[in-house]
Protein backbone atom coordinates (compact mmCIF):
# COMPACT_ATOMS: atom_id res chain seq x y z
CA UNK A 1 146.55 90.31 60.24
CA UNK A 2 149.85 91.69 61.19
CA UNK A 3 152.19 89.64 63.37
CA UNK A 4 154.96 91.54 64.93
CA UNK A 5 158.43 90.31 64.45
CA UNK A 6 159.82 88.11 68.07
CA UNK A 7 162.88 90.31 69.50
CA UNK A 8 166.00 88.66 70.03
CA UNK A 9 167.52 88.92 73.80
CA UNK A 10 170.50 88.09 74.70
CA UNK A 11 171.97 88.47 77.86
CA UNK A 12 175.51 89.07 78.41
CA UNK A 13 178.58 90.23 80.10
CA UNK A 14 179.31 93.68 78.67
CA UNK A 15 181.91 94.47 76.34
CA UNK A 16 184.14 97.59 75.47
CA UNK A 17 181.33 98.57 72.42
CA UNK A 18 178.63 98.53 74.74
CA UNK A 19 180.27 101.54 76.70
CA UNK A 20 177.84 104.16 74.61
CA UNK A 21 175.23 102.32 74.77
CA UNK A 22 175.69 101.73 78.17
CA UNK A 23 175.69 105.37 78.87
CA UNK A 24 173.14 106.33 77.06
CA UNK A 25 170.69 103.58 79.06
CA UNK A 26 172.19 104.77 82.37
CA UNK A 27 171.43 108.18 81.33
CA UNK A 28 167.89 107.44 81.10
CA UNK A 29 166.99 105.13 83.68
CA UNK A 30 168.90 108.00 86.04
CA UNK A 31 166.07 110.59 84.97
CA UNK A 32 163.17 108.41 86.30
CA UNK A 33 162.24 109.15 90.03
CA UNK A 34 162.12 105.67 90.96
CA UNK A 35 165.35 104.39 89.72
CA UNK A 36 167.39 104.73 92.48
CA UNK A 37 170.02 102.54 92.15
CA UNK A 38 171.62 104.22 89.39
CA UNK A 39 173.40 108.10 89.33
CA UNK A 40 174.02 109.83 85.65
CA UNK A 41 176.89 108.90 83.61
CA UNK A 42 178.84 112.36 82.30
CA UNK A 43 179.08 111.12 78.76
CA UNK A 44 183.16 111.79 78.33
CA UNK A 45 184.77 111.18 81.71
CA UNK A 46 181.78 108.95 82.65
CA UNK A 47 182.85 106.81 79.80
CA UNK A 48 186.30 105.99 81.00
CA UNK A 49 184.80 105.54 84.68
CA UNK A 50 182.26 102.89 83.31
CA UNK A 51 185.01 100.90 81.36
CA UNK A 52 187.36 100.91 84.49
CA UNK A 53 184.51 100.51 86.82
CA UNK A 54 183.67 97.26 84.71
CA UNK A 55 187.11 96.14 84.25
CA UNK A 56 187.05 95.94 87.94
CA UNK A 57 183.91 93.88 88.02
CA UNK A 58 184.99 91.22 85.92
CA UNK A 59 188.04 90.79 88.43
CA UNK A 60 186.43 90.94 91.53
CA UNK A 61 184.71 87.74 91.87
CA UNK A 62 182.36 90.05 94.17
CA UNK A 63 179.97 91.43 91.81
CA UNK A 64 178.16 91.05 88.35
CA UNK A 65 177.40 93.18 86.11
CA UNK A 66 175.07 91.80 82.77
CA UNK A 67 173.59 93.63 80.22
CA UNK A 68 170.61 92.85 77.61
CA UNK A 69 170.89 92.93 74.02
CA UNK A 70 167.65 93.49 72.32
CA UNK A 71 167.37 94.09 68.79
CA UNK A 72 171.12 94.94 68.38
CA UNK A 73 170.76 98.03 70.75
CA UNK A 74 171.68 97.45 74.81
CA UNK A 75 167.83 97.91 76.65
CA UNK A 76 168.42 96.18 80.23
CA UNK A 77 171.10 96.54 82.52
CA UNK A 78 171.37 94.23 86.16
CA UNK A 79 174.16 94.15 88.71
CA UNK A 80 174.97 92.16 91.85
CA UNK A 81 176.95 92.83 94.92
CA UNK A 82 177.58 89.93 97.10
CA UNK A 83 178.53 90.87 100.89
CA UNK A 84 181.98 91.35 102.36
CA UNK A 85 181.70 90.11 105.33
CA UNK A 86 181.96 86.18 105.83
CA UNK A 87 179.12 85.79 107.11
CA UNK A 88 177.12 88.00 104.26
CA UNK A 89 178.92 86.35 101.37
CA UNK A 90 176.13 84.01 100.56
CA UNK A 91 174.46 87.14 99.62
CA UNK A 92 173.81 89.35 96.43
CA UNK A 93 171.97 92.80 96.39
CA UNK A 94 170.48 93.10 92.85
CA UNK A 95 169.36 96.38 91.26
CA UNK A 96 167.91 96.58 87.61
CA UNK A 97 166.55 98.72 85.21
CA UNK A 98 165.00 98.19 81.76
CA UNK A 99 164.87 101.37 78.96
CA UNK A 100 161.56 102.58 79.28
CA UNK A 101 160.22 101.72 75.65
CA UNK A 102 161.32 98.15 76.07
CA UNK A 103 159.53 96.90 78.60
CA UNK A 104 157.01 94.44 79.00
CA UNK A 105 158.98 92.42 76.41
CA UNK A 106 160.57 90.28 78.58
CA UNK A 107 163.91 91.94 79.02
CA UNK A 108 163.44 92.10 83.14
CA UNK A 109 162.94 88.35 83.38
CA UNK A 110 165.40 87.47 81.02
CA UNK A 111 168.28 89.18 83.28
CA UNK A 112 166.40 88.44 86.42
CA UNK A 113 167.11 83.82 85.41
CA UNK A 114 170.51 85.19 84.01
CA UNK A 115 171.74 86.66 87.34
CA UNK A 116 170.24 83.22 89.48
CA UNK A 117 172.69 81.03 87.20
CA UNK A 118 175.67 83.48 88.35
CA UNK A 119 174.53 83.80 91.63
CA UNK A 120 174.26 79.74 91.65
CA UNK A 121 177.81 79.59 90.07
CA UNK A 122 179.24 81.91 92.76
CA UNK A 123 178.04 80.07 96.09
CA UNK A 124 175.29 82.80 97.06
CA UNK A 125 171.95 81.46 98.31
CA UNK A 126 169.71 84.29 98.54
CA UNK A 127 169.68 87.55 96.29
CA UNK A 128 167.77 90.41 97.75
CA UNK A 129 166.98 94.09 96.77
CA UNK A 130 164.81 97.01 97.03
CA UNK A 131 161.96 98.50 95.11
CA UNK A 132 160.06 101.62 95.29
CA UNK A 133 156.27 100.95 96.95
CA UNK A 134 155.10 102.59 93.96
CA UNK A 135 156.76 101.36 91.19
CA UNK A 136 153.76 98.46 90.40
CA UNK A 137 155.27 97.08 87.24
CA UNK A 138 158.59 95.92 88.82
CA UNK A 139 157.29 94.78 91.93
CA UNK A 140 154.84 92.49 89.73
CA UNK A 141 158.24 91.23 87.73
CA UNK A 142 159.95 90.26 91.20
CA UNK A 143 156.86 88.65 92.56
CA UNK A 144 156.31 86.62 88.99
CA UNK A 145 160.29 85.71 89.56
CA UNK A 146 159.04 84.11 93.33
CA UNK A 147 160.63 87.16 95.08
CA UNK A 148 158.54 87.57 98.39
CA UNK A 149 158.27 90.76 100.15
CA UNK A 150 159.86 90.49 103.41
CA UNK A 151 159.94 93.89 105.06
CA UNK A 152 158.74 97.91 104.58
CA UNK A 153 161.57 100.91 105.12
CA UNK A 154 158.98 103.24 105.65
CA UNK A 155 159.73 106.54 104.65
CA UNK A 156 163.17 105.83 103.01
CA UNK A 157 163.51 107.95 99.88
CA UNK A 158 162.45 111.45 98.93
CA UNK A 159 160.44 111.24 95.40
CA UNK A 160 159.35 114.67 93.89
CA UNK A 161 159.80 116.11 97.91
CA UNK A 162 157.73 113.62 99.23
CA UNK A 163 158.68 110.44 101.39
CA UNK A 164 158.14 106.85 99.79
CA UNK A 165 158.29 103.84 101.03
CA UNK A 166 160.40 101.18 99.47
CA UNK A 167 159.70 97.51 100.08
CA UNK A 168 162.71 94.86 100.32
CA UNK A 169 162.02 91.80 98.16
CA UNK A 170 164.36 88.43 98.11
CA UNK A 171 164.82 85.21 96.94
CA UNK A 172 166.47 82.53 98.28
CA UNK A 173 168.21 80.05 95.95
């Protein structure tokens, strides 16, 4: 009997050597149909973007940005936006994505605790975001995390030319 070796996650702020890597992952979660909180990354101006766009992050004191580590190679990416407005501040929309061939290994969960400590840390009370109707595996993750559904936007997104629904899941702290 074989037993398979236990990957090592660890989630993190990223760092200036995770900009390729970082790419690359955007890059692919971009090309699925129901990712759609993410655009393409052009690999050489995109680069400089990302590291600026991050810089700004860690600064803000408005939003998070974490990444997972898994096996030495960057597989999970999450980011929060808290509101603006004062009376929004408490809180966060979350969006997420995992690299295809590394799900199911606990990469989703692992970022989905990490960003409830920041989102503890930071005052907010209730994180929130939206998921394709479709997309089955995630909305099993946020449900397993005690996200409830609390609403439909019927008809919200254009998938392969035809309207989806996406349901808006949250949390509160």
């Amino acid at each position: 009997m074989t037993v398979a070796a236990q990957s090592r996650i660890a989630i993190r702020n990223p760092a200036d050597r995770d900009i390729p890597g970082l790419v690359a992952l955007v890059n692919v979660l971009a090309a699925e149909p129901s990712s759609l909180f993410i655009m393409p990354i052009d690999g050489a101006d995109g680069a400089a973007t990302l590291r600026a766009h991050l810089a700004a992050v860690a600064t803000s004191g408005n939003e998070a940005v974490l990444v997972a580590e898994c096996d030495g190679e960057i597989a999970g990416l999450l980011t929060a936006t808290r509101g603006f407005h004062p009376a929004k501040r408490g809180v966060a929309t979350i969006g997420i994505g995992v690299r295809p061939s590394d799900r199911g290994r606990g990469i989703g969960r692992a970022l989905m605790a990490a960003i409830e400590a920041w989102a503890g840390g930071a005052g907010i009370h209730r994180l929130e975001l939206t998921v394709v109707a479709t997309n089955r595996a995630a909305i099993a993750l946020y449900r397993s995390c005690a996200y409830d559904a609390e609403g439909v936007l019927r008809a919200s997104v254009r998938i392969d030319g035809q309207a989806v629904d996406q349901i808006l899941m949250a949390k509160l702290l």
